[in-house]
N, C-alpha and C. Protein backbone atom coordinates (compact mmCIF):
# COMPACT_ATOMS: atom_id res chain seq x y z
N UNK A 1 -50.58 -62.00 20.22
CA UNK A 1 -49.71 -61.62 19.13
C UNK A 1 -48.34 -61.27 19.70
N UNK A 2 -46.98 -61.91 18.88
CA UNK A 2 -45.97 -61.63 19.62
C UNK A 2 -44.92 -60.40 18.74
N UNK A 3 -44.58 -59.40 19.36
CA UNK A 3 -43.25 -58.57 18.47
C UNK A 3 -42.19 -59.07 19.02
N UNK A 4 -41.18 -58.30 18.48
CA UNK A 4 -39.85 -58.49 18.64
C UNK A 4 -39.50 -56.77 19.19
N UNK A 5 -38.64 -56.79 20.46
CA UNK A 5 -38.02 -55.61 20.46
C UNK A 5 -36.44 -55.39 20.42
N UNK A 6 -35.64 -54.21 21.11
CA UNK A 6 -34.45 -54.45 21.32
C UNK A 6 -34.65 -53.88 22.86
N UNK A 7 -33.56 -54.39 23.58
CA UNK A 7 -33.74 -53.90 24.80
C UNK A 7 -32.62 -54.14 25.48
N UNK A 8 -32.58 -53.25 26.62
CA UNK A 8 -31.19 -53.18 27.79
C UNK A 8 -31.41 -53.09 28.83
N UNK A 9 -31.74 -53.97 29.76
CA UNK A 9 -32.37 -54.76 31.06
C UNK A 9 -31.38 -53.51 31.79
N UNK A 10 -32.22 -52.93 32.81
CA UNK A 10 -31.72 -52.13 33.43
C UNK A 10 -31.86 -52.96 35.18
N UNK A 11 -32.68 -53.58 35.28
CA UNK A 11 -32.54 -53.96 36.35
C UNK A 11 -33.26 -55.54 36.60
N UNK A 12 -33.22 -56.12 37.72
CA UNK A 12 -33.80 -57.45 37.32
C UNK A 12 -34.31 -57.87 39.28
N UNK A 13 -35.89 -57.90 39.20
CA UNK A 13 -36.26 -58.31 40.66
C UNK A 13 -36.80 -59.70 40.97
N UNK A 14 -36.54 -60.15 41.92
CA UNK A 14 -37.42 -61.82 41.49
C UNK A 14 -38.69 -61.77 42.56
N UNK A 15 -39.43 -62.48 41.66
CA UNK A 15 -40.86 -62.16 41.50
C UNK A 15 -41.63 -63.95 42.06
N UNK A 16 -42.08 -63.88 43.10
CA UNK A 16 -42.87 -64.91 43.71
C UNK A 16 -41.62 -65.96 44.10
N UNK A 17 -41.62 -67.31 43.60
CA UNK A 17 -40.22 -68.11 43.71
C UNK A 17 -39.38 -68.18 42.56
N UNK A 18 -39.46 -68.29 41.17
CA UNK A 18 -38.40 -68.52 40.17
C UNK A 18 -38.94 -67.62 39.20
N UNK A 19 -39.75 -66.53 39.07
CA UNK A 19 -40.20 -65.70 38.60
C UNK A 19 -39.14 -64.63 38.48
N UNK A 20 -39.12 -63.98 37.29
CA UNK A 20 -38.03 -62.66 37.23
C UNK A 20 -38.81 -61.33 36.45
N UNK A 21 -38.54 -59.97 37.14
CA UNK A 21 -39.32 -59.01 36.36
C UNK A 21 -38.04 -58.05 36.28
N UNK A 22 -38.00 -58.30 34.77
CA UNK A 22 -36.70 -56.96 34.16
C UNK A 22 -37.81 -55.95 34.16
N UNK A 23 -36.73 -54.95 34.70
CA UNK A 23 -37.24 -53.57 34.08
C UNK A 23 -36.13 -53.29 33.10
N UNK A 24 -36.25 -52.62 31.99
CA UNK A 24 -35.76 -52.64 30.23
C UNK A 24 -36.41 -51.42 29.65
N UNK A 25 -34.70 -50.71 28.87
CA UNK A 25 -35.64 -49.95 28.66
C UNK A 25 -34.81 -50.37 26.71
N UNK A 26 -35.65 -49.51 25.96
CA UNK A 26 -35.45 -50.03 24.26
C UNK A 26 -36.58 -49.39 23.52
N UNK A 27 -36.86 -50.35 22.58
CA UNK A 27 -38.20 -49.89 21.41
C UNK A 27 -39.31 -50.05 22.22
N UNK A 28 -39.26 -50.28 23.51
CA UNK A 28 -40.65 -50.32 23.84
C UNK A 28 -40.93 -49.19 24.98
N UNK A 29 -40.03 -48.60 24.78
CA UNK A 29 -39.79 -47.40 25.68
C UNK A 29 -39.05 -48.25 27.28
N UNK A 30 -39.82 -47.46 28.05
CA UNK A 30 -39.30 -47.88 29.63
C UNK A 30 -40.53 -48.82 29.72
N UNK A 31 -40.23 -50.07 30.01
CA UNK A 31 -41.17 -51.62 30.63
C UNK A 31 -40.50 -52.17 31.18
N UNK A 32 -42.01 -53.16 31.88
CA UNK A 32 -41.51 -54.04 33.12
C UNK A 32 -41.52 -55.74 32.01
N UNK A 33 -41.01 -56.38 31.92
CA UNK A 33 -40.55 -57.40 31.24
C UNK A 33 -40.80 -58.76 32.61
N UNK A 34 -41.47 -59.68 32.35
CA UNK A 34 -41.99 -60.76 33.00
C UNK A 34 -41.44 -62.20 32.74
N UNK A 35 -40.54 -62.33 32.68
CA UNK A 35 -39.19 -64.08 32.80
C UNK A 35 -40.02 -65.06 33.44
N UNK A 36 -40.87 -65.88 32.73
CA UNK A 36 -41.20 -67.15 33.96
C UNK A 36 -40.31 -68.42 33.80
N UNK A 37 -40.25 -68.70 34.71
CA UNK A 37 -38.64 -68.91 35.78
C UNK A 37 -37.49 -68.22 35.66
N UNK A 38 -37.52 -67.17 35.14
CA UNK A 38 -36.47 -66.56 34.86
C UNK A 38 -34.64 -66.75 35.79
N UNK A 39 -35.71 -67.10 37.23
CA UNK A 39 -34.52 -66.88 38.58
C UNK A 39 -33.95 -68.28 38.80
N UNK A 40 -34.91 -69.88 38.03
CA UNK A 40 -34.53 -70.95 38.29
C UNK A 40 -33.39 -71.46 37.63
N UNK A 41 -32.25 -71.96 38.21
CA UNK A 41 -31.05 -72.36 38.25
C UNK A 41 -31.07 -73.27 36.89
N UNK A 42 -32.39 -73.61 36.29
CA UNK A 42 -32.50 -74.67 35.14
C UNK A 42 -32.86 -73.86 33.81
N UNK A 43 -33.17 -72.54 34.10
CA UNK A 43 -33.89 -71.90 33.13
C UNK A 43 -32.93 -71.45 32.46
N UNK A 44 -32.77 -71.47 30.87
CA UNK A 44 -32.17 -71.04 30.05
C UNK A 44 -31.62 -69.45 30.06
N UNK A 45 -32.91 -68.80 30.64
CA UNK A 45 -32.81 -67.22 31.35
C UNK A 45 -31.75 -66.85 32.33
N UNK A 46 -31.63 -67.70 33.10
CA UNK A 46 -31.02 -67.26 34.33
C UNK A 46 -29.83 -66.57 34.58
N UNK A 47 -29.01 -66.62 33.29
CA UNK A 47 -27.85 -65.81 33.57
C UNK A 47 -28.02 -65.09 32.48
N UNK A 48 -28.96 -64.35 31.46
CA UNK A 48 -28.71 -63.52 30.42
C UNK A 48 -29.49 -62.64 30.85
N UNK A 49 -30.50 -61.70 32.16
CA UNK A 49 -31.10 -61.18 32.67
C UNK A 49 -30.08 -60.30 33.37
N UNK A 50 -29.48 -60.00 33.21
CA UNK A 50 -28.39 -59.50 34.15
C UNK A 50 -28.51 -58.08 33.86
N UNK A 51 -28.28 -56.85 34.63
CA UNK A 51 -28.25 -55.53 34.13
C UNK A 51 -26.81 -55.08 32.92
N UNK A 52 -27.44 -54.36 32.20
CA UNK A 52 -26.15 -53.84 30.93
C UNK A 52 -26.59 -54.72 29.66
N UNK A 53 -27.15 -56.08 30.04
CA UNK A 53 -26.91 -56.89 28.86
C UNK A 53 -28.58 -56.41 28.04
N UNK A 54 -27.47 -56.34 26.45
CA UNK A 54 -28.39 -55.61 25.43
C UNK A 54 -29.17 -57.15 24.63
N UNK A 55 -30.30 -57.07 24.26
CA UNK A 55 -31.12 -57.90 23.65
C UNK A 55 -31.90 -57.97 22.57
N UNK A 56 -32.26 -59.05 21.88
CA UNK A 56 -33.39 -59.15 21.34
C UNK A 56 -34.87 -59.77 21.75
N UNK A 57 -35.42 -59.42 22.10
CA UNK A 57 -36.32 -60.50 22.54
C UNK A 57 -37.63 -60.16 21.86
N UNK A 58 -38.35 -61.86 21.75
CA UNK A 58 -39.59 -61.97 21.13
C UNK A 58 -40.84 -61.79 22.77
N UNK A 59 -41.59 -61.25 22.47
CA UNK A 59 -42.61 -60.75 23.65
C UNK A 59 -43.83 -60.23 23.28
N UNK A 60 -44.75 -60.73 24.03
CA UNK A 60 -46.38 -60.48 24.37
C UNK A 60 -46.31 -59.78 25.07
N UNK A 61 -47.94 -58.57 25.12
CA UNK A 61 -48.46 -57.58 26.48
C UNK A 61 -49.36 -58.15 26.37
N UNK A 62 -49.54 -58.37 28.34
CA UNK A 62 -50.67 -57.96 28.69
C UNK A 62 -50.72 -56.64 29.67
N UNK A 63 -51.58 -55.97 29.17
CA UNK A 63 -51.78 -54.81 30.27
C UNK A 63 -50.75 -54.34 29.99
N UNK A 64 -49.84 -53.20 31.13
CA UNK A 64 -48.68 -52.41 31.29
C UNK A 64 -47.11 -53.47 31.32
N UNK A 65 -47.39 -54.69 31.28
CA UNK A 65 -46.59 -55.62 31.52
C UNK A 65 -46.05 -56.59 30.39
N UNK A 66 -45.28 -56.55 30.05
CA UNK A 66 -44.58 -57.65 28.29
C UNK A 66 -44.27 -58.77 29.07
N UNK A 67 -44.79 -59.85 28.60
CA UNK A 67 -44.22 -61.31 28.66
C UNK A 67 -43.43 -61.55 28.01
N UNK A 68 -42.20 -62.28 27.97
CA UNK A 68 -41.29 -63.13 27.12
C UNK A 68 -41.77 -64.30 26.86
N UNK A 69 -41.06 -64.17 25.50
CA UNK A 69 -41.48 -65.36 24.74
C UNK A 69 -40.18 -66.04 24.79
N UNK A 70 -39.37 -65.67 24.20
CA UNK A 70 -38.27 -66.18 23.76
C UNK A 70 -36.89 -64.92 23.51
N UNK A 71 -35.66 -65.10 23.70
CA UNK A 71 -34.70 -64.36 23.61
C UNK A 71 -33.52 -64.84 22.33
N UNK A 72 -33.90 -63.84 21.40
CA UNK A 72 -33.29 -64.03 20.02
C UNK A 72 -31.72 -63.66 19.96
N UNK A 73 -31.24 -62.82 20.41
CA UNK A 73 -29.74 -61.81 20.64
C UNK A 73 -29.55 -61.70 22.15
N UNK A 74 -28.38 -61.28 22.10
CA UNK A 74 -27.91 -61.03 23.37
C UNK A 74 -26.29 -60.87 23.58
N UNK A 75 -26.43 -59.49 23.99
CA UNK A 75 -24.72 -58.50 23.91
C UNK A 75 -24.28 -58.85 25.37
N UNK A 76 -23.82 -59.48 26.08
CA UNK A 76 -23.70 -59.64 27.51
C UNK A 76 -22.54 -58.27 27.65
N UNK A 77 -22.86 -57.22 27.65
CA UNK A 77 -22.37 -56.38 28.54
C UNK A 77 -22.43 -55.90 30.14
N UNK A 78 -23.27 -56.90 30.50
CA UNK A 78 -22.64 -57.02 31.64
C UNK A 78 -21.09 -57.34 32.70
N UNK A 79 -20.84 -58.12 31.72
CA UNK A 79 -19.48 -59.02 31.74
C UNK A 79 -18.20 -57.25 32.18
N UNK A 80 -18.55 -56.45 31.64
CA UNK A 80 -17.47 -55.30 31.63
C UNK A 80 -17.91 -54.46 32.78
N UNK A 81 -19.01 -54.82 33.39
CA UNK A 81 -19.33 -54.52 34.75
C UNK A 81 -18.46 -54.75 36.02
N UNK A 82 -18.04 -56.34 35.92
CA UNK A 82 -17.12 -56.77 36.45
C UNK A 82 -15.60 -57.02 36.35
N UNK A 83 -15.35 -55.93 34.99
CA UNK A 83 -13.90 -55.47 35.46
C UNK A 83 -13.21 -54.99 36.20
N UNK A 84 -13.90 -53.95 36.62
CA UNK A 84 -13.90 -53.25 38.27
C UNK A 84 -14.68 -52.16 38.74
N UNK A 85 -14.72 -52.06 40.05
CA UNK A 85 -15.71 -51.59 40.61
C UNK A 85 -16.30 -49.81 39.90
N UNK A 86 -14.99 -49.45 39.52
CA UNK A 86 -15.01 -48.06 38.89
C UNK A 86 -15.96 -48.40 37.38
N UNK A 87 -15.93 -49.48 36.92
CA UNK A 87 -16.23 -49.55 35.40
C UNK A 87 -17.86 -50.14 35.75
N UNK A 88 -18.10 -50.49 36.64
CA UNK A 88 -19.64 -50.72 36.99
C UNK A 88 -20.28 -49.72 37.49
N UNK A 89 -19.52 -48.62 38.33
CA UNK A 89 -20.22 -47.44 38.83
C UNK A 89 -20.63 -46.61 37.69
N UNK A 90 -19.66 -46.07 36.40
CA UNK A 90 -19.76 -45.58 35.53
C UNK A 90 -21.12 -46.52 34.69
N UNK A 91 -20.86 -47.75 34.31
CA UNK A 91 -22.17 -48.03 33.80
C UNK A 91 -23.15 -48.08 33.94
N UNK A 92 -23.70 -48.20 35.72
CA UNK A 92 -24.27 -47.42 36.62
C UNK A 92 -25.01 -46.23 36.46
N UNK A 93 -23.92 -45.43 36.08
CA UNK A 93 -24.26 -43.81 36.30
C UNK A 93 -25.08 -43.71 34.79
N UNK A 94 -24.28 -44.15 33.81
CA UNK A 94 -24.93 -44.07 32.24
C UNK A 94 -26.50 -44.23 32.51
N UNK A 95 -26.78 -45.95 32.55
CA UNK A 95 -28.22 -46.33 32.59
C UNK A 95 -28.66 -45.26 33.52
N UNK A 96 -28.70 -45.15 34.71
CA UNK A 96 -29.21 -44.11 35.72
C UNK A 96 -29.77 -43.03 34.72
N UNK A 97 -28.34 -42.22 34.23
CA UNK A 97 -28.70 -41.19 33.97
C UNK A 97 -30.06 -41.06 32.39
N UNK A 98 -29.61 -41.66 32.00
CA UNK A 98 -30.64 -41.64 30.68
C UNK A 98 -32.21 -42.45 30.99
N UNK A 99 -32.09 -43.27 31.77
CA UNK A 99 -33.46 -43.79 31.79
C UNK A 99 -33.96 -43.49 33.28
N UNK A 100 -33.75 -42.28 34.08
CA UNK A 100 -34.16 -41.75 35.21
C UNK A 100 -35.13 -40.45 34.55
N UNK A 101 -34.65 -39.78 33.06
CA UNK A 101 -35.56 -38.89 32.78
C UNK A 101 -36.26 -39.50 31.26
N UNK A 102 -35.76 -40.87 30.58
CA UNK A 102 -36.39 -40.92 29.55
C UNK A 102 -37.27 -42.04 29.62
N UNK A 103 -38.47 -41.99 29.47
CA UNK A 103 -39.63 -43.15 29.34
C UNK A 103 -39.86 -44.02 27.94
N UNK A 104 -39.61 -42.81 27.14
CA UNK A 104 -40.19 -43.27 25.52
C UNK A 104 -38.84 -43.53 24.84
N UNK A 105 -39.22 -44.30 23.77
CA UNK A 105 -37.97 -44.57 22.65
C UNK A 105 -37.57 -43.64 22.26
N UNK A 106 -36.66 -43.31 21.71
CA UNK A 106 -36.30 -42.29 20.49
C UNK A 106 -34.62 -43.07 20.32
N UNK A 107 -34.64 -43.53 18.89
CA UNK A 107 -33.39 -43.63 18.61
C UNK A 107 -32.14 -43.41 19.03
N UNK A 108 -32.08 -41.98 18.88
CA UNK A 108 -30.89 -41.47 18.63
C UNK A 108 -30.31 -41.68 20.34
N UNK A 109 -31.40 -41.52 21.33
CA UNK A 109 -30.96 -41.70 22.32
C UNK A 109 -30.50 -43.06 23.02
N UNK A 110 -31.57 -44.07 22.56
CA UNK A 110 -30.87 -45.32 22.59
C UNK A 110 -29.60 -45.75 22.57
N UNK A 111 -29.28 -45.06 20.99
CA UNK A 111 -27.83 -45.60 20.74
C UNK A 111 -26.85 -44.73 21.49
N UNK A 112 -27.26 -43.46 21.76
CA UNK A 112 -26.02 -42.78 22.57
C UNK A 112 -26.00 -43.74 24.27
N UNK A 113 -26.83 -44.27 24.65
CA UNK A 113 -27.08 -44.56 25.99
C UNK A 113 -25.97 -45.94 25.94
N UNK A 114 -26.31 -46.72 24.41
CA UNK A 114 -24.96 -48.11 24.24
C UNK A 114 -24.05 -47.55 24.04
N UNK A 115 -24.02 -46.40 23.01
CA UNK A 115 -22.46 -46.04 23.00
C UNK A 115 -21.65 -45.53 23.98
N UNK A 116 -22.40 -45.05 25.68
CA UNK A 116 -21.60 -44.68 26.60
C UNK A 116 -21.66 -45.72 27.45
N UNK A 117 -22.20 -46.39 27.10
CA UNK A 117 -22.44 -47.80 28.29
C UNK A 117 -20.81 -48.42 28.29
N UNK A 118 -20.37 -48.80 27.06
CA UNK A 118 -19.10 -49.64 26.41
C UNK A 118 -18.44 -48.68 26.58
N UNK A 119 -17.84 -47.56 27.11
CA UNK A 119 -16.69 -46.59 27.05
C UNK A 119 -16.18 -47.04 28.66
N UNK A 120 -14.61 -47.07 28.12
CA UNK A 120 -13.69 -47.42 29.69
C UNK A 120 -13.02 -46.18 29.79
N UNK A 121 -14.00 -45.55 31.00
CA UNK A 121 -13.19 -44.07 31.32
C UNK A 121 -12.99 -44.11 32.59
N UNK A 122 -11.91 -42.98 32.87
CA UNK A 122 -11.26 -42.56 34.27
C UNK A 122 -12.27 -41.20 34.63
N UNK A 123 -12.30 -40.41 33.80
CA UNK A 123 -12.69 -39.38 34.10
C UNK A 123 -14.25 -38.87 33.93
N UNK A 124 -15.09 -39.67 35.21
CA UNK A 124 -16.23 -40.25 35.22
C UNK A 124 -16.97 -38.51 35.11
N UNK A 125 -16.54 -37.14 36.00
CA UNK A 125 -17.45 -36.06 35.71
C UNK A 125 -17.56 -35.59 34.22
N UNK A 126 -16.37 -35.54 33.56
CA UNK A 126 -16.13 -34.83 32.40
C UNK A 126 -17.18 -35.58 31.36
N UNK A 127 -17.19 -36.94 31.09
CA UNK A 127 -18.23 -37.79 30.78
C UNK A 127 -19.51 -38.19 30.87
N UNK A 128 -19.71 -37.93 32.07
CA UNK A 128 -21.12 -37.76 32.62
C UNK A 128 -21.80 -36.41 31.79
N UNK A 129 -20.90 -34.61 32.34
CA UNK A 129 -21.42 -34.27 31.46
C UNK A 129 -21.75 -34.10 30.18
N UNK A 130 -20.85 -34.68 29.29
CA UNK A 130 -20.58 -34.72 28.10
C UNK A 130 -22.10 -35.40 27.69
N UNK A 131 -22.59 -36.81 28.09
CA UNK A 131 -23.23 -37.84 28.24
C UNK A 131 -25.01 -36.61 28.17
N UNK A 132 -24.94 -35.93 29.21
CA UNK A 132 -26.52 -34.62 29.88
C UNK A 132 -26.11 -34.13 28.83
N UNK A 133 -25.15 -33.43 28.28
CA UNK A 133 -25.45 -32.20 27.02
C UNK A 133 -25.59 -33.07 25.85
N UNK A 134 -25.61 -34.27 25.27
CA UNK A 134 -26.15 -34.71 24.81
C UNK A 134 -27.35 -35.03 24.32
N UNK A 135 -27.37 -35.53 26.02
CA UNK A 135 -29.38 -35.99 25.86
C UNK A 135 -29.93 -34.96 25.67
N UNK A 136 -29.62 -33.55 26.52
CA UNK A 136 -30.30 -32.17 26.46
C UNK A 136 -31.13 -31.68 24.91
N UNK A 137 -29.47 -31.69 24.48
CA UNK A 137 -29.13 -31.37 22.81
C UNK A 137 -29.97 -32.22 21.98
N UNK A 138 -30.06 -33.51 22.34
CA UNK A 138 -30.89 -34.21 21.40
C UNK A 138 -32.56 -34.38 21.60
N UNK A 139 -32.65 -34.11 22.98
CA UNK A 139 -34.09 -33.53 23.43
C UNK A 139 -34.33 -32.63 22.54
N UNK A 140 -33.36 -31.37 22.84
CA UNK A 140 -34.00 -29.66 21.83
C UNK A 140 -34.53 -29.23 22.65
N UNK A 141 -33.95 -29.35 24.53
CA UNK A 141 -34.28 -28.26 25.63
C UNK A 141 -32.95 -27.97 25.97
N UNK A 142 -31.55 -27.73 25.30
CA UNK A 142 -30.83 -27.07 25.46
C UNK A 142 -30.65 -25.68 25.67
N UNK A 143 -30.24 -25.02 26.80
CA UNK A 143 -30.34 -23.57 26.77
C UNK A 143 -29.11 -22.66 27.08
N UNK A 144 -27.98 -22.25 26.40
CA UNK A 144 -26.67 -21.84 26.71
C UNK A 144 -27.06 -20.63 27.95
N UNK A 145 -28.33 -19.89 27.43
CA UNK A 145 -28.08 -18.75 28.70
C UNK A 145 -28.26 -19.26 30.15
N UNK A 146 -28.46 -19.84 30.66
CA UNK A 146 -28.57 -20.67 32.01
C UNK A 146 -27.17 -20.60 32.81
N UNK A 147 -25.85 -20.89 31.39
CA UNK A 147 -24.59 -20.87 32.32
C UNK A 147 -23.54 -19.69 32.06
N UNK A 148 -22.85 -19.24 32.65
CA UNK A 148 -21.97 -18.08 32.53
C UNK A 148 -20.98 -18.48 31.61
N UNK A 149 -20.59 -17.63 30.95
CA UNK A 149 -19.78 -17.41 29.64
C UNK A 149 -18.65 -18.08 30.16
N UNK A 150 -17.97 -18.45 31.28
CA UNK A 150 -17.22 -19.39 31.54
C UNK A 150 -16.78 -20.59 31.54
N UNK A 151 -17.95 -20.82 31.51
CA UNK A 151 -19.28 -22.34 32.01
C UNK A 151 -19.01 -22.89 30.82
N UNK A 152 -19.88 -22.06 30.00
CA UNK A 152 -20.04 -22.06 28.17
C UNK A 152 -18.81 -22.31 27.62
N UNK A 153 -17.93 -21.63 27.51
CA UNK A 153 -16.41 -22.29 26.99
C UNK A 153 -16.09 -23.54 27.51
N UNK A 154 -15.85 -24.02 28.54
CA UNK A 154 -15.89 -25.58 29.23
C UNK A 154 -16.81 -26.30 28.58
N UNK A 155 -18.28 -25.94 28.46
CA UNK A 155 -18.98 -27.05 27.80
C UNK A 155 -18.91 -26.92 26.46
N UNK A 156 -18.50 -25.94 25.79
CA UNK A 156 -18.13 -25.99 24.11
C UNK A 156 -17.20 -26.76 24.13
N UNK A 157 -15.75 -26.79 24.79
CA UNK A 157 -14.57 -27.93 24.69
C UNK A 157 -15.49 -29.35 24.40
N UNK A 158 -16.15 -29.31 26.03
CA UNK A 158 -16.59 -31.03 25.91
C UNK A 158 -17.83 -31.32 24.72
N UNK A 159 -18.36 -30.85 24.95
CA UNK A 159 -19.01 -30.87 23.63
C UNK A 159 -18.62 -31.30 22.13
N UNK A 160 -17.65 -29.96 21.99
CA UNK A 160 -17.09 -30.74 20.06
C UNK A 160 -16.46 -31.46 20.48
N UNK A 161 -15.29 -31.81 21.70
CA UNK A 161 -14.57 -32.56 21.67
C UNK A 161 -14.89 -34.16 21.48
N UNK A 162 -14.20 -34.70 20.31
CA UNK A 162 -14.49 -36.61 20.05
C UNK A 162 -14.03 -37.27 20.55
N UNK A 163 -12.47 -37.09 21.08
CA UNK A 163 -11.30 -37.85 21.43
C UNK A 163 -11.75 -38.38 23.02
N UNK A 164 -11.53 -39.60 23.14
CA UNK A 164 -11.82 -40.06 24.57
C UNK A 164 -10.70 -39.46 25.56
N UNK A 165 -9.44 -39.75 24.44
CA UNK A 165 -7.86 -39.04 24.95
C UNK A 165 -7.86 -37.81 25.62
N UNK A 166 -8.44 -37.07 24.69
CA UNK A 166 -8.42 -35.81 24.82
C UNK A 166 -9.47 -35.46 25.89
N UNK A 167 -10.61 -35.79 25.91
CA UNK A 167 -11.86 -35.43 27.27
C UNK A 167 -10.95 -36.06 28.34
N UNK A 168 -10.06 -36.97 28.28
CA UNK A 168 -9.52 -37.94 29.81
C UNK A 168 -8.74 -36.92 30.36
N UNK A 169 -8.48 -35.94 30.12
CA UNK A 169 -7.49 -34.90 30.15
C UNK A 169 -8.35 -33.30 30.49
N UNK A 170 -9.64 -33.42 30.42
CA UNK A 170 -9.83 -31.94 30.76
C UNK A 170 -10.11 -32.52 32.54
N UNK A 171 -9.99 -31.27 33.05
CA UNK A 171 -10.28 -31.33 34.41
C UNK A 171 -11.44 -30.43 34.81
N UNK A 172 -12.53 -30.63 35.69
CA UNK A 172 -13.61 -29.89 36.45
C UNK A 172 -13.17 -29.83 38.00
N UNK A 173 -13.19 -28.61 38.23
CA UNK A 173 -13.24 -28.89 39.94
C UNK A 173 -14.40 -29.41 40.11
N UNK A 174 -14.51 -29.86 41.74
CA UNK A 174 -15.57 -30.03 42.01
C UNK A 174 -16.76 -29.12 41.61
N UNK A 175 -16.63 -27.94 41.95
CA UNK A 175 -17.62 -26.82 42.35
C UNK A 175 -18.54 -26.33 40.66
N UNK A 176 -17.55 -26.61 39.71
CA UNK A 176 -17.59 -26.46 38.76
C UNK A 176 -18.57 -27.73 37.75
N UNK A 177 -18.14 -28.66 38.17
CA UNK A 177 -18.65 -29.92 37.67
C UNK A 177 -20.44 -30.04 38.99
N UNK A 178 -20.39 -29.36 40.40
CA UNK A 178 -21.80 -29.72 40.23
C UNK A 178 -22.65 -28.40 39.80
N UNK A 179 -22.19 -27.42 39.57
CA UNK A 179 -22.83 -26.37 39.09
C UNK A 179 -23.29 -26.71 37.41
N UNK A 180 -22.39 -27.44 36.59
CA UNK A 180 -23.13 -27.50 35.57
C UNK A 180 -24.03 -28.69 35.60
N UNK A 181 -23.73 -29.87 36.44
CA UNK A 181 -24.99 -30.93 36.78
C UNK A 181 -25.97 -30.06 37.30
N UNK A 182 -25.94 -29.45 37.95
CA UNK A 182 -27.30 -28.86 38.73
C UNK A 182 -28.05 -28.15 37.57
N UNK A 183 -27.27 -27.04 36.54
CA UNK A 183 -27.76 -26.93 35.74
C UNK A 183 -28.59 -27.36 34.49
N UNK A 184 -28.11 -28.50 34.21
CA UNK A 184 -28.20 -29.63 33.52
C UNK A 184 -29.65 -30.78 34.01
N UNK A 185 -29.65 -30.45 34.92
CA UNK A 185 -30.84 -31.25 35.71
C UNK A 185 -31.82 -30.83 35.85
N UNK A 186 -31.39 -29.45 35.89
CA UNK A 186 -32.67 -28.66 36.05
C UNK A 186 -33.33 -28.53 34.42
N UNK A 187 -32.78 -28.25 33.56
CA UNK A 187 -33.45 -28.56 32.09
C UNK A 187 -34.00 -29.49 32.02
N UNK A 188 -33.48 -30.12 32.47
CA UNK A 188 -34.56 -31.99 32.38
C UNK A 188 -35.40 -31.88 33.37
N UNK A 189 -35.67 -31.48 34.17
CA UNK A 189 -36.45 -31.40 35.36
C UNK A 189 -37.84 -30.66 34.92
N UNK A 190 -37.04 -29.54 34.20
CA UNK A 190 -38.31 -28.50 33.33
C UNK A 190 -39.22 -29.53 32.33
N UNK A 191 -38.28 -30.12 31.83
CA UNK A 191 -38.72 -30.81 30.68
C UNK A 191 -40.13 -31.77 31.27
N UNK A 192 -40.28 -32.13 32.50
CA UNK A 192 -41.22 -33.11 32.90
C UNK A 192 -41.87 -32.51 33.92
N UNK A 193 -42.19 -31.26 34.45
CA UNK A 193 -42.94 -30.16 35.15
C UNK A 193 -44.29 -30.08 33.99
């Protein structure tokens, strides 16, 4: 029996000789996705497997593993990977960060994970955290007492703040920016203890 999911190839390994195994994460939570020939130079696959690029695809399980059937959509965001090296690290850091602690679907997080994927920013800490108090917040293991009333005003700015303008413009020191990652990590860290 075949579904349809949506999905955003996070990574792509080749598997025996023209074999390809995305790992993807989407409606089917975090899976390993199985391309046969995916890697051959003739296969229709071969260049839409790429990491960033968002999908539709029709797919069978067997076991822990989805076969492809066929690929219905396809957002090649990868392509903004290779604007420059700064705009791939950041997209980088996005996928990293959201599908290093999330396994399962949930909407809302999905779409925040595309909507920071497509953002062209300079100011990769301020974003990043913006990006963790998000997921935190939309988890519902957010905890303000963890950071000092200092802390807390800085992450209230980034927080309400909408404007890309306006976040490109706050500044973190270093010391400051890994104290609230560390903090920030550690909630998620709890979250899977």
């Amino acid at each position: 029996m075949s579904t349809k999911a949506e999905v955003l190839v996070v990574r792509k390994i080749l598997v025996g000789e023209w074999d390809l195994l995305a790992l993807v994460y989407g409606t089917v939570g975090k899976a390993k996705l199985l391309v046969r020939k995916g890697f051959h130079p003739n296969s229709a696959y071969c260049s839409i497997f790429e990491p960033f690029n968002l999908m539709i695809i029709d797919y069978h399980q067997s076991g822990d593993l989805l076969i492809l059937n066929d690929v219905k959509d396809v957002k090649f965001y990868s392509y903004l990977a290779l604007r420059s090296y700064s705009r791939f690290l950041w997209m980088s850091k996005v996928v990293q960060n959201v599908v290093k602690w999330i396994s399962y679907y949930d909407s809302s997080i999905f779409n925040l994970l595309k909507d920071y994927l497509i953002l062209n920013i300079r100011n990769h800490k301020v974003f990043e955290i913006k990006l963790k108090l998000e997921l935190v917040k939309s988890m519902g293991i957010y905890k303000e007492d963890v950071f000092e009333a200092n802390v807390r005003q800085i992450l209230n700015r980034i927080a309400n703040e909408n404007s890309v303008e306006n976040l490109e413009g706050v500044f973190l020191s270093e010391a400051v920016y890994r104290s609230i990652n560390e903090a920030l990590e550690g909630l998620l860290k709890e979250l899977l203890d």
